[in-house]
Protein backbone atom coordinates (compact mmCIF):
# COMPACT_ATOMS: atom_id res chain seq x y z
CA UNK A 1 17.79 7.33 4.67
CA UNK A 2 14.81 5.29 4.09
CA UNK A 3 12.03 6.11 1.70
CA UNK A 4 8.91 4.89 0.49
CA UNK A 5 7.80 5.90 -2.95
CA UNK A 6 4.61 4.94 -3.75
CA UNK A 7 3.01 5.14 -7.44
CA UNK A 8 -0.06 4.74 -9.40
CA UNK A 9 -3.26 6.31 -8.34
CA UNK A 10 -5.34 8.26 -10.52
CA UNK A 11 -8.90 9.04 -11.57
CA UNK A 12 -10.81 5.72 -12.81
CA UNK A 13 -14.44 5.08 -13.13
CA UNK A 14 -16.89 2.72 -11.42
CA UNK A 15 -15.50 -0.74 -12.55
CA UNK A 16 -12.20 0.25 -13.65
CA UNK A 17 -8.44 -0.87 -12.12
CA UNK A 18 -5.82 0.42 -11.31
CA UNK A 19 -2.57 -0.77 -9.85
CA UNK A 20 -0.25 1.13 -6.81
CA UNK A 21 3.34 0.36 -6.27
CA UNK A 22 5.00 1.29 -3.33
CA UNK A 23 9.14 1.01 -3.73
CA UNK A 24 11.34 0.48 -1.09
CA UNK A 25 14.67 2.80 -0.79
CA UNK A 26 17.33 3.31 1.16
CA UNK A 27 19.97 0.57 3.06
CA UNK A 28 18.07 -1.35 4.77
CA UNK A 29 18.35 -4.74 6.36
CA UNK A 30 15.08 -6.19 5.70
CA UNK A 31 11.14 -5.21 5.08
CA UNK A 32 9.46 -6.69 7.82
CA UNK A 33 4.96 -6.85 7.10
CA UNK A 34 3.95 -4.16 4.36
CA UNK A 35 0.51 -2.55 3.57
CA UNK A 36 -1.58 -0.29 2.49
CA UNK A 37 -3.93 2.49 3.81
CA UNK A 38 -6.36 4.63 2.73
CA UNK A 39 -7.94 8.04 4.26
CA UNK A 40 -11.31 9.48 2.46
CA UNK A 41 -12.18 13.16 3.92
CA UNK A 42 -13.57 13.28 6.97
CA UNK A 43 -12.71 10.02 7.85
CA UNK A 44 -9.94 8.22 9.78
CA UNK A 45 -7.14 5.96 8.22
CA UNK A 46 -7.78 2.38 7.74
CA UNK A 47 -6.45 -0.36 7.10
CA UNK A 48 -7.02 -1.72 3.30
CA UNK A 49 -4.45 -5.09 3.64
CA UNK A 50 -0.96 -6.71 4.56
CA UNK A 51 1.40 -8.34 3.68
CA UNK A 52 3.91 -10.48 6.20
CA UNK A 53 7.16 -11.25 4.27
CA UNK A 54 6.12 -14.79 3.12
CA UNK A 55 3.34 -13.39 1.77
CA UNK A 56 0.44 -13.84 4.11
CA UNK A 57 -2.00 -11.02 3.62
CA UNK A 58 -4.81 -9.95 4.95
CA UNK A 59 -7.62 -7.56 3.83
CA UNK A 60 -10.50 -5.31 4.74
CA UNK A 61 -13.96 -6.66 4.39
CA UNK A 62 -14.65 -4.03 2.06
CA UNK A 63 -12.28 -4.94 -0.53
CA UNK A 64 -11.70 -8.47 -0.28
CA UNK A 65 -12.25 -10.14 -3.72
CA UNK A 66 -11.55 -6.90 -5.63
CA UNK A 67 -8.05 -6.22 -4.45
CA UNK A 68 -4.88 -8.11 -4.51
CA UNK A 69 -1.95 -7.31 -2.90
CA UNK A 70 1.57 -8.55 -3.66
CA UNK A 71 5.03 -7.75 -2.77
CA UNK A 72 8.55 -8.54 -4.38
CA UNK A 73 10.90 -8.96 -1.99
CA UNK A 74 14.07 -8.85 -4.70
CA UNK A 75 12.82 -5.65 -5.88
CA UNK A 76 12.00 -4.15 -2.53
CA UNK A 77 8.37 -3.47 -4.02
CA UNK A 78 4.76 -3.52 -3.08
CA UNK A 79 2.42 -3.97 -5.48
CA UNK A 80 -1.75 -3.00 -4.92
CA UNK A 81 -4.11 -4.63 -7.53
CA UNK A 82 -7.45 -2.53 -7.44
CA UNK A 83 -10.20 -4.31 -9.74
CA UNK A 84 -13.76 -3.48 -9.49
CA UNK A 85 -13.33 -0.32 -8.20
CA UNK A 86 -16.17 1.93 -5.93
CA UNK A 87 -16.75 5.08 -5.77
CA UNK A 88 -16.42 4.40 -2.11
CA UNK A 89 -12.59 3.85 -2.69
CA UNK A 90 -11.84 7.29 -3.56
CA UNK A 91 -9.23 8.52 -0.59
CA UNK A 92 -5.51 8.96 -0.48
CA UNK A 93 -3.96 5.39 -0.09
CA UNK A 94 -0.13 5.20 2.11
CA UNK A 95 1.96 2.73 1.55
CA UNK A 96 3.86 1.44 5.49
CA UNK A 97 6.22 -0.89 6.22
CA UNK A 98 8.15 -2.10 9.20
CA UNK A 99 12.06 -2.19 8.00
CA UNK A 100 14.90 -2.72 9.67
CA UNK A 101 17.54 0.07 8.65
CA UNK A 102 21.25 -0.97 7.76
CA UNK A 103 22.90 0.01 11.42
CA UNK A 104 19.85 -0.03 13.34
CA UNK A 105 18.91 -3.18 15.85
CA UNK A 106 15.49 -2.17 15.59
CA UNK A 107 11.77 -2.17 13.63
CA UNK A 108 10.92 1.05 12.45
CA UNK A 109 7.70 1.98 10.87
CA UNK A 110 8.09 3.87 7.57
CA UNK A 111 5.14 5.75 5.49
CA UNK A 112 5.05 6.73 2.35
CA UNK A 113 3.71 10.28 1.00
CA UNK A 114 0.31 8.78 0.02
CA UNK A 115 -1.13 8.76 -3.57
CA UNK A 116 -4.86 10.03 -4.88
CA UNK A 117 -6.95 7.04 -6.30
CA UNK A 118 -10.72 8.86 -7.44
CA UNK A 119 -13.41 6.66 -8.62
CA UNK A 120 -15.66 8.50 -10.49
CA UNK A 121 -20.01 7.20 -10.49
């Protein structure tokens, strides 16, 4: 059984950092892309950025030059570095990834359970 265990949100203020994790577990094959999404109430998911497996990311207009996303492909692990925070990043951010199970032929897209970042004004 895969899982995705994501780690480190919190409550920050305007201008803080913090970093999120997102660990990789299970027998797997390989991680295929990885990112990171966020959902404020009210409001649908989005996309904040990805990762390929080389380590080609991509982010959202809103947080490029204030976040920085890494992954270690030894450890299995994802990491999110959040600088400059907004108050307008406060939502539940889920970690994703496309793996390829041990015994399966197949992508399969894998969440994890999501983890509260607040930015207090």
């Amino acid at each position: 059984q895969v899982q995705l265990v994501e780690s480190g949100g919190g409550l920050v203020q305007a201008g803080g950092s913090l970093r999120l994790s997102c660990a990789v577990f299970g027998s797997i094959l390989s991680i295929n892309a990885m990112g990171w999404y966020r959902q404020a109430p009210g409001k649908q998911r989005e996309l904040v950025a990805s990762i390929t497996r080389s380590g080609r990311t991509n982010y959202a207009d809103s947080v490029k030059g204030r976040f920085t996303l890494s992954r270690d492909n030894a450890k299995n692990t994802m990491y999110l570095q959040m600088n400059s925070l907004k108050p307008e990043d406060t939502a539940v951010y889920y970690c994703n990834a496309a793996i390829i199970p041990s015994g399966r032929d197949g992508v399969i897209n894998y969440w994890g359970q999501g983890t509260q970042v607040t930015v207090s004004s």
